[in-house]
Protein backbone atom coordinates (compact mmCIF):
# COMPACT_ATOMS: atom_id res chain seq x y z
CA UNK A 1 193.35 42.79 83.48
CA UNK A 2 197.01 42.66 81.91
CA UNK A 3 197.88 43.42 78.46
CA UNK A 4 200.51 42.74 76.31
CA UNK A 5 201.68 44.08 72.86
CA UNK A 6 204.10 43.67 70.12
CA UNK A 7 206.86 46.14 69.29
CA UNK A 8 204.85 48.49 67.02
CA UNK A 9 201.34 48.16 68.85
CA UNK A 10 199.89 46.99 65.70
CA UNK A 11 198.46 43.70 67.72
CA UNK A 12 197.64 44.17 71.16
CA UNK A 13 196.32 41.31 73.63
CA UNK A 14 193.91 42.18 76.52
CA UNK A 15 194.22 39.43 78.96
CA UNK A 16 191.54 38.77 81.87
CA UNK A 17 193.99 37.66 84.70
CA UNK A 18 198.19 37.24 85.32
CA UNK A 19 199.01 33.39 83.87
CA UNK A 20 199.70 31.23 87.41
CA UNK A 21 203.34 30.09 85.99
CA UNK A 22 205.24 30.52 82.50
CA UNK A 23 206.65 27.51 80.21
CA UNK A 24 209.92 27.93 78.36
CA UNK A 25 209.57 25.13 75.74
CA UNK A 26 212.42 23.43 74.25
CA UNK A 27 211.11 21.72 71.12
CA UNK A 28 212.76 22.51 67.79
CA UNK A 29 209.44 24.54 66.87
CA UNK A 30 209.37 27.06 70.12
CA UNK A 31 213.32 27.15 71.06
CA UNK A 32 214.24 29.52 68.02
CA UNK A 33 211.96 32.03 68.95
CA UNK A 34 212.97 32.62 72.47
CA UNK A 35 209.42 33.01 73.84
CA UNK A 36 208.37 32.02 77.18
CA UNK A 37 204.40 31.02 77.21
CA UNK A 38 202.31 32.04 79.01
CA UNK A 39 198.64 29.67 78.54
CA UNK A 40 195.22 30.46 78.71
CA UNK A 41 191.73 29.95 77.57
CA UNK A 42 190.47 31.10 74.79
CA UNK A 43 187.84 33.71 76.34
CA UNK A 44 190.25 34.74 78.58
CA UNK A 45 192.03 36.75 75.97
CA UNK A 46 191.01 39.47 73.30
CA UNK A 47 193.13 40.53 70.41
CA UNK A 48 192.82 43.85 69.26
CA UNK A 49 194.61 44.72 66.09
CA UNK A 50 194.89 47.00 63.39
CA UNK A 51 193.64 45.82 60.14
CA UNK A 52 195.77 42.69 58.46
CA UNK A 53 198.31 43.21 61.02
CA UNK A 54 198.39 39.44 61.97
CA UNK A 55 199.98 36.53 59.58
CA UNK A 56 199.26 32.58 61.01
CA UNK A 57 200.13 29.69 59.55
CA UNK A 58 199.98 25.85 60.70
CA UNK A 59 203.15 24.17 62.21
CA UNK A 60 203.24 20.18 61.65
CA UNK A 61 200.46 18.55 61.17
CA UNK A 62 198.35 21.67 61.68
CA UNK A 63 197.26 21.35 65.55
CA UNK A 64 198.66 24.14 66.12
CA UNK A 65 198.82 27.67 64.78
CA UNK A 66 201.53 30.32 65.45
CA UNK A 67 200.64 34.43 64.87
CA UNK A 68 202.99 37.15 64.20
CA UNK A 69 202.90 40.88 63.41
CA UNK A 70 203.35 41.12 59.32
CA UNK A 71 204.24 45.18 60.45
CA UNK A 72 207.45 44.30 63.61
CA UNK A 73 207.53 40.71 63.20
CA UNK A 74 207.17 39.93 66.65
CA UNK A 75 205.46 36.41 67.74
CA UNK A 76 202.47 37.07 69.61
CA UNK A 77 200.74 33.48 70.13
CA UNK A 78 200.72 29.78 69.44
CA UNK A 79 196.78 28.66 69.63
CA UNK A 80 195.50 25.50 69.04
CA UNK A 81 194.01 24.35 65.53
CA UNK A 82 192.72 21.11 63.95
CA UNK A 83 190.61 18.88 65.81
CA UNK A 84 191.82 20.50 69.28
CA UNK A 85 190.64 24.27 68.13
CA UNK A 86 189.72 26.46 70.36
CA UNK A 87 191.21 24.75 73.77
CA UNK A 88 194.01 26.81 74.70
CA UNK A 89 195.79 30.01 73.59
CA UNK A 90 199.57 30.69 74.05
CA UNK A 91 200.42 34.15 75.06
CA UNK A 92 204.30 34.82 74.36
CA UNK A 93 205.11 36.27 77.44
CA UNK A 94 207.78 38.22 76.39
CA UNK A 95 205.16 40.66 74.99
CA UNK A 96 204.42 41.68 78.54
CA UNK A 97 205.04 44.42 80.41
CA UNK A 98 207.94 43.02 83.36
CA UNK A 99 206.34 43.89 86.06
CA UNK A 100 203.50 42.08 85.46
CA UNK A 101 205.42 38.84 85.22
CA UNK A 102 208.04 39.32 87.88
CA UNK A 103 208.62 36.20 90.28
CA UNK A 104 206.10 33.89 88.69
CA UNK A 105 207.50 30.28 88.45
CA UNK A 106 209.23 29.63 84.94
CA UNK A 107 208.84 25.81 84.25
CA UNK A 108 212.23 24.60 82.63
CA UNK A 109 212.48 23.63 78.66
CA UNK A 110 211.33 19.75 77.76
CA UNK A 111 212.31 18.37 74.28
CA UNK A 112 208.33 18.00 74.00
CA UNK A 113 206.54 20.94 72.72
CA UNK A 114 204.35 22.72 75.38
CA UNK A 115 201.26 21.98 73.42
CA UNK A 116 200.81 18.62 74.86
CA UNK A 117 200.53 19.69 78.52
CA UNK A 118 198.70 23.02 78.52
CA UNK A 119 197.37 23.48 81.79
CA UNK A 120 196.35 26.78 83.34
């Protein structure tokens, strides 16, 4: 079990295993926040937060939703919406503590948004 957190601890993410490699995406939605991903299945991770602590909204067309702390403003996940809901969460890595992502393999930015090639 690994968790990660945002900067005040209002959101905190209880993960079942460490992710098998990282993504750094490089589409115009993901490159301004400077996360690295880190994907997973839905089950495999639990959010516990305080009370309204979370604000999502739909980017594009609405396949995907993005969460971030209304309290630090730190982005905590990308998850997938619409018709593909429920197939894959996207853990910003950065939330994690180092050591629990040192060495893993970082796969390099595409211009195509990380979405399209979740694997785990």
């Amino acid at each position: 079990m690994i968790y990660a957190h945002c900067h005040c601890r209002a959101i905190i993410l209880e993960i079942s295993a460490q992710p098998r490699f990282l993504k750094e995406c490089g589409c115009k939605t993901c490159r301004p926040y400077g996360a690295i991903w880190a994907h997973y299945r839905p089950q495999e991770v639990r959010f516990i937060q305080t009370p309204g602590a979370s604000n999502s909204y739909p980017l594009g067309d609405g396949t995907i939703m993005i969460r971030h702390c209304k309290i630090c403003g730190c982005t905590i996940d990308l998850e997938s919406g619409g018709e593909m809901r429920q197939s894959w969460v996207a853990v910003n890595a950065r939330l994690f503590e180092p050591d629990d992502i040192v060495g893993l393999p970082v796969k390099t930015p595409t211009l195509s948004c990380h979405a399209e090639s979740a694997s785990f």
